[in-house]
Protein backbone atom coordinates (compact mmCIF):
# COMPACT_ATOMS: atom_id res chain seq x y z
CA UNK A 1 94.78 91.54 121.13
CA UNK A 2 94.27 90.58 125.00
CA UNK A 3 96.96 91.78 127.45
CA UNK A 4 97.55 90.63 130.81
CA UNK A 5 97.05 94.39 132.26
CA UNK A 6 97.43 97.88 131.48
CA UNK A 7 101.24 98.52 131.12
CA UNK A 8 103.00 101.06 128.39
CA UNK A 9 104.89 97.60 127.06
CA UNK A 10 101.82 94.73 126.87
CA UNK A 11 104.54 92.42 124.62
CA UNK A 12 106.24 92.63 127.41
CA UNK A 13 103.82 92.16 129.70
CA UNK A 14 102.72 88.99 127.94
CA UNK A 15 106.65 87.80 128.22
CA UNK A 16 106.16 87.64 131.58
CA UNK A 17 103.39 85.03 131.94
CA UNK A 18 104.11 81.60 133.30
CA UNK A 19 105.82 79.64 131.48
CA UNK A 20 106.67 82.07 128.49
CA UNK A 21 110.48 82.77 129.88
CA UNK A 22 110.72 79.14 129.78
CA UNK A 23 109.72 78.86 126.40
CA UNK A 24 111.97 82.04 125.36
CA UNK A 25 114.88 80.03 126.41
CA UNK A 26 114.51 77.00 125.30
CA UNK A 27 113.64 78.77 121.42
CA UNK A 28 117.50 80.84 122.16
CA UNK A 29 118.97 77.58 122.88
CA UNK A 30 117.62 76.18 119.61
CA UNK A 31 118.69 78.57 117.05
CA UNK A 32 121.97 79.08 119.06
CA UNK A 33 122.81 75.37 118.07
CA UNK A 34 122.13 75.96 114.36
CA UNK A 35 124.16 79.14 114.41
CA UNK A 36 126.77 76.93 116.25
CA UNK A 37 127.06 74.41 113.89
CA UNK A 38 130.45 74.36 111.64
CA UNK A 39 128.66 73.70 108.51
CA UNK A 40 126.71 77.48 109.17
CA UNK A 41 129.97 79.25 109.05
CA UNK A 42 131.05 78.06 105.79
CA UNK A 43 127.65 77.40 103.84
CA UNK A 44 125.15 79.66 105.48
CA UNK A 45 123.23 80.38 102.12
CA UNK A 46 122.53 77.31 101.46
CA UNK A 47 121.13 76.88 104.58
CA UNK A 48 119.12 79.98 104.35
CA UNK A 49 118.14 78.49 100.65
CA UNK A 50 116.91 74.92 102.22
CA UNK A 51 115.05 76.62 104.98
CA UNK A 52 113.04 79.51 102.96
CA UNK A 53 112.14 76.13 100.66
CA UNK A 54 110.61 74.21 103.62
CA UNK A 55 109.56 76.60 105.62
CA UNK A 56 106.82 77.75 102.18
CA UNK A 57 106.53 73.91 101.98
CA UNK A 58 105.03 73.71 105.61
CA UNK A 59 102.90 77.20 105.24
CA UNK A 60 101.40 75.40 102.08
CA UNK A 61 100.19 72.36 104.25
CA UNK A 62 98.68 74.21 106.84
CA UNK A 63 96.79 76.25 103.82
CA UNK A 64 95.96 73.02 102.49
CA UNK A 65 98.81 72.33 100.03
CA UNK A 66 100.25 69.26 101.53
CA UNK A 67 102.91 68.17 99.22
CA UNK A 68 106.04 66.48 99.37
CA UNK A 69 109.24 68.63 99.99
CA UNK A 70 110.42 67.19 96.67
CA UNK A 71 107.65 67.88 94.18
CA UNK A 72 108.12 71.59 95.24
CA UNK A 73 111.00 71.24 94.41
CA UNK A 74 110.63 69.68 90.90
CA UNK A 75 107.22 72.47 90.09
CA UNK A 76 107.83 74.82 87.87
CA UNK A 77 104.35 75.96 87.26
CA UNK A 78 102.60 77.17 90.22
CA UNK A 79 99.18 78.52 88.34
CA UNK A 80 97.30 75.16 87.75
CA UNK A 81 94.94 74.13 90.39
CA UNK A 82 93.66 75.88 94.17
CA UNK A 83 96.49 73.62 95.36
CA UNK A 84 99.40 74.82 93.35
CA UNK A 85 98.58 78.28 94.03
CA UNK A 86 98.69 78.38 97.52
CA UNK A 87 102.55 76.73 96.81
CA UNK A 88 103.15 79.23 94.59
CA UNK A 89 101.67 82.37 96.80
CA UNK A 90 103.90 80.44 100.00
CA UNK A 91 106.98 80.44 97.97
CA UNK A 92 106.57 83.73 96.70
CA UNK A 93 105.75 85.27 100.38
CA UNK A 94 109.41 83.69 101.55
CA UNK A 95 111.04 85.25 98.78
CA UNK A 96 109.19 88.62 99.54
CA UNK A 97 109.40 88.76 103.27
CA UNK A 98 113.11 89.31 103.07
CA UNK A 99 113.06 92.26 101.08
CA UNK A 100 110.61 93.68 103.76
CA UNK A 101 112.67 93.83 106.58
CA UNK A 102 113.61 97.78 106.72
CA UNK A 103 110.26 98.63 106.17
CA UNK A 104 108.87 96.32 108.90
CA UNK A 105 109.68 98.53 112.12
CA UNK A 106 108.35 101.83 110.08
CA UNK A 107 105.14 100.97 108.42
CA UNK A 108 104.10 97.13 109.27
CA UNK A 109 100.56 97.93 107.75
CA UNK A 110 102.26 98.37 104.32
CA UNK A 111 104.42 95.44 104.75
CA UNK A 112 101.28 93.64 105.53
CA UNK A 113 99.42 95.13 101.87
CA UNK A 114 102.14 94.45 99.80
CA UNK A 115 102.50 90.57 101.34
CA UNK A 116 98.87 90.11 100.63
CA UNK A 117 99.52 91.59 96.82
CA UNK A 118 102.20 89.23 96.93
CA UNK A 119 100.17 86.14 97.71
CA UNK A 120 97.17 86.80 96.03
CA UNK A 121 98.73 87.94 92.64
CA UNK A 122 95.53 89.43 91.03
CA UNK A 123 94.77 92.67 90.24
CA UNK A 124 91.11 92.65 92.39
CA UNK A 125 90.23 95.84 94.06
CA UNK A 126 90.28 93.94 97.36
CA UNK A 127 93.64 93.04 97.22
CA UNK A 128 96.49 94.51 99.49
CA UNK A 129 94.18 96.19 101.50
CA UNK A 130 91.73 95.14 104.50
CA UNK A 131 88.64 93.70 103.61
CA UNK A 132 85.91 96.23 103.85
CA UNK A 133 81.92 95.37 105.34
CA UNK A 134 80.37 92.57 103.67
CA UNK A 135 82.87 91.12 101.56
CA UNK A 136 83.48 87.27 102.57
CA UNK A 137 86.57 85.76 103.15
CA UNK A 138 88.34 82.70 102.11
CA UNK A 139 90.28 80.77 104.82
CA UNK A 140 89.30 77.60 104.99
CA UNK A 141 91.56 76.47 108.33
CA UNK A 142 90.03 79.07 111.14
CA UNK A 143 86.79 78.75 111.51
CA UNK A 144 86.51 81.32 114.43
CA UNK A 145 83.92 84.15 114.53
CA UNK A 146 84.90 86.58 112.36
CA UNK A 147 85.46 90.44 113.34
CA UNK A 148 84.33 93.60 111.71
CA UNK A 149 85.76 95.13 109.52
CA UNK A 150 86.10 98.87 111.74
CA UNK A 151 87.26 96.16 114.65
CA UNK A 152 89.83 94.97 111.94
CA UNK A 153 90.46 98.73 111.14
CA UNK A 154 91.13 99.41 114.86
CA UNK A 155 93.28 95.88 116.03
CA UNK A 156 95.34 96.64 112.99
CA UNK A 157 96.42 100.10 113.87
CA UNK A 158 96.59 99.39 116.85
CA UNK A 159 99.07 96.25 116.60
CA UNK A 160 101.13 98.63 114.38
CA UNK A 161 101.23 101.43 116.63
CA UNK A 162 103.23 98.82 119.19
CA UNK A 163 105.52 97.51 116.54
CA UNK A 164 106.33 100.85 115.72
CA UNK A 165 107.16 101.85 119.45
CA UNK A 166 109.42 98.98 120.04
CA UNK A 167 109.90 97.55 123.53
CA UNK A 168 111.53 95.21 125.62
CA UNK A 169 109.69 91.98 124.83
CA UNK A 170 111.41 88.62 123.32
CA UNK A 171 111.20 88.20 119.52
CA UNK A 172 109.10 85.23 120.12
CA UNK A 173 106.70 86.88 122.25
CA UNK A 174 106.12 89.60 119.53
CA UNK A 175 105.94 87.51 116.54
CA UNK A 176 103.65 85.35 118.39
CA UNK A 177 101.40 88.04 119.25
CA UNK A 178 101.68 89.40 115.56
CA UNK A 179 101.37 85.63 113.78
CA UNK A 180 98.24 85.13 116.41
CA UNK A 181 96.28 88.83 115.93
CA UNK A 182 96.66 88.48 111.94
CA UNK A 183 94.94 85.14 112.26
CA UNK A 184 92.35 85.68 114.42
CA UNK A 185 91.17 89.33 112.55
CA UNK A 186 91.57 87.36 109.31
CA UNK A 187 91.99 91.46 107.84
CA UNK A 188 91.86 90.43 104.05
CA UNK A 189 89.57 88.88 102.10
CA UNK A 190 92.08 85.27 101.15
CA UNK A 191 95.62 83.98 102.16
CA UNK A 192 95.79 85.12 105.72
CA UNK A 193 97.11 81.90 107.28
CA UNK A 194 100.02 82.52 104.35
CA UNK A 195 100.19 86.61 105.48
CA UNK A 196 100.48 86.34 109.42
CA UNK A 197 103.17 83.12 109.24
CA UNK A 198 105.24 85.70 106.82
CA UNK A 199 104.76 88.17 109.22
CA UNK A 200 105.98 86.30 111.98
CA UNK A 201 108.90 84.87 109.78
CA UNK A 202 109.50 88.78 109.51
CA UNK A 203 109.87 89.51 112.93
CA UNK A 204 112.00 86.75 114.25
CA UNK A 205 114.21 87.83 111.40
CA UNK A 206 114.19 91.21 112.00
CA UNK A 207 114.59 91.19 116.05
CA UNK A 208 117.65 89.48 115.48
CA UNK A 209 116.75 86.04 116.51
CA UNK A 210 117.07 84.36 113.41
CA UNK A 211 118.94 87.51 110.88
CA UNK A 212 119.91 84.26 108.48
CA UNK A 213 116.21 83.34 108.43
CA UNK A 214 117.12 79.30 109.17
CA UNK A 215 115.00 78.67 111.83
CA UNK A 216 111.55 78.07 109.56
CA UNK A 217 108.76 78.15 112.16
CA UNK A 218 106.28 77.13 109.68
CA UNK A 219 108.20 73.40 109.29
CA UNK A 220 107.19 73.25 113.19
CA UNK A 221 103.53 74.25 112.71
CA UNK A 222 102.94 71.56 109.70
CA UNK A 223 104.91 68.97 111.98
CA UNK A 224 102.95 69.59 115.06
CA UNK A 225 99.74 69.44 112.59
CA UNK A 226 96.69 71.64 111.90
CA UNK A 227 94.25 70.51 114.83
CA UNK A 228 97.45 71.74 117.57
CA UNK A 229 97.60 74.83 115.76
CA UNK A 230 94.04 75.69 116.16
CA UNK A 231 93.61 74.42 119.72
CA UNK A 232 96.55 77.04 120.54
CA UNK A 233 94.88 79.59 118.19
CA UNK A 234 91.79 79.15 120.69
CA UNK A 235 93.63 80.03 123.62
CA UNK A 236 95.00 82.96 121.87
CA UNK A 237 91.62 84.27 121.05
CA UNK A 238 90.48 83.78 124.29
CA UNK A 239 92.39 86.33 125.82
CA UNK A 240 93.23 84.51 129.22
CA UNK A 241 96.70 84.54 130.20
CA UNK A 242 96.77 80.87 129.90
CA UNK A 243 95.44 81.02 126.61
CA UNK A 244 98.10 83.49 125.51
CA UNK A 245 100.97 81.60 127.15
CA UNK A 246 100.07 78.61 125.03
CA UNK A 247 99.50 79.94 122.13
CA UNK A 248 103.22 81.66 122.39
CA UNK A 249 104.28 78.10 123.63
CA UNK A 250 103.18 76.49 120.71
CA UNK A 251 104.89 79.31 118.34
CA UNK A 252 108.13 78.79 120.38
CA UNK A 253 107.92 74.77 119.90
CA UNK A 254 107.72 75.66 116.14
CA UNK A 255 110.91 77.48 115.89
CA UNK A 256 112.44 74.94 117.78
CA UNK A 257 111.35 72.50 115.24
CA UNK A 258 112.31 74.51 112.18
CA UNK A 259 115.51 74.92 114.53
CA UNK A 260 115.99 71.11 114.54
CA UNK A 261 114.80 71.24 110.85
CA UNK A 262 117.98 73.02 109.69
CA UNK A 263 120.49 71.07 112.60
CA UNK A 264 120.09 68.05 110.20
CA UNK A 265 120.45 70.04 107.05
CA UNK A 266 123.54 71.06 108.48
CA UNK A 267 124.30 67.10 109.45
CA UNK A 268 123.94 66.72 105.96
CA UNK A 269 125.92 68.65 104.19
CA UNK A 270 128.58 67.81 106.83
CA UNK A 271 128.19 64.16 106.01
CA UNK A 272 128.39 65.03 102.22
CA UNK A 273 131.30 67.13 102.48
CA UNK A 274 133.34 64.44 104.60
């Protein structure tokens, strides 16, 4: 993870960069709205319900499941083909992530195991741990150079060490930074696209952002489509402030979208209920 200087707070330091307050704002003003709406303070978990549905639905895409909202829902059985098991490992990480919460702020490196148990859902030695020197790993939508494992070893406690201390930075700047180093270390060996968008569905729940988990970021990153993603996860990787900026622009526009996503759920069930 790149910082913008040595400071005791580098989320917050990264908060700071042009543009980012912007972006902060505009993601508040978003999930204010949904928390706004009348339909929220009557029917919240079914809200919560819709949103943990689409937000696995738009993980899945941008792991290559691209189905329709409603053949999730009509599956049953997840264990057929590569396909139906990264919808089945999505849905299960958005059932999992919630009952993670307490632990998240403690020990985020076993939050991070068990969500890779969680996805993967075999009993290989490799699972729910980082991958160790020469083993390969399967994620077919970054292509970016791929770290060492002892440089894995090293980002990873180090990204926990500042999740641990806490700070002063916006949610969105530290589940950007979280969803963004998980991607670009790639730490296990499959389903780390799946792992760092839990993560960051984590920590915006978590911070107190989104405590009803119904903004889905994940519906925003499948909108906005694969090739945006990357391009952002470039500048990310690159370290520059711009780079960082955009890639926490781009996780802000997300939440806005999963934002909008549950607004018209909301519209909805407000129209149905008239």
């Amino acid at each position: 993870m790149s910082t913008t200087g040595a400071t005791a707070d580098p989320f917050a330091a990264l908060g700071a960069l042009p543009g980012v307050p912007e972006s902060v704002e505009s993601v508040r003003k978003a999930v204010d709205r949904v928390y706004g709406h009348r339909i929220m303070r009557r029917r919240s978990n079914e809200i919560t319900s819709e949103a943990a549905l689409r937000g696995a639905r738009g993980s899945a895409a941008l792991a290559g499941a691209d189905w329709a909202l409603e053949e999730v829902r009509r599956r049953t059985d997840f264990s057929g083909d590569d396909e139906a098991r990264v919808m089945g490992a999505a849905l299960r990480l958005t059932a999992e992530a919630g009952q993670l919460l307490s632990i998240w702020r403690q020990s985020p490196l076993r939050v991070l195991a068990r969500l890779h148990l969680v996805a993967a859902a075999t009993n290989g030695p490799e699972v729910g741990r980082p991958r160790q020197a020469g083993e390969a790993v399967d994620e077919p939508l970054v292509e970016l150079p791929l770290p060492s494992a002892a440089e894995v070893n090293g980002r990873l406690e180090g990204l926990s060490e500042l999740i641990i201390a806490g700070g002063s930075a916006p949610a969105l700047v530290t589940a950007a930074v979280v969803h963004g180093e998980l991607l670009a270390l790639r730490p296990f060996t499959s389903h780390n696209g799946l792992v760092a968008r839990a993560a960051e569905r984590i920590v915006l729940v978590g911070s107190g952002l989104d405590p009803k988990s119904v903004c889905p970021s994940e519906v925003g990153y499948a909108e906005l489509g694969g090739a945006a993603y990357l391009t952002a996860l470039d500048g990310y990787v690159s370290g520059t402030p711009e780079g960082m900026a955009a890639w926490i622009a781009h996780c802000g526009k997300a939440v806005e979208l999963g934002a909008r996503e549950s607004t018209a759920v909301c519209e909805a069930l407000q129209r149905g209920a008239a």
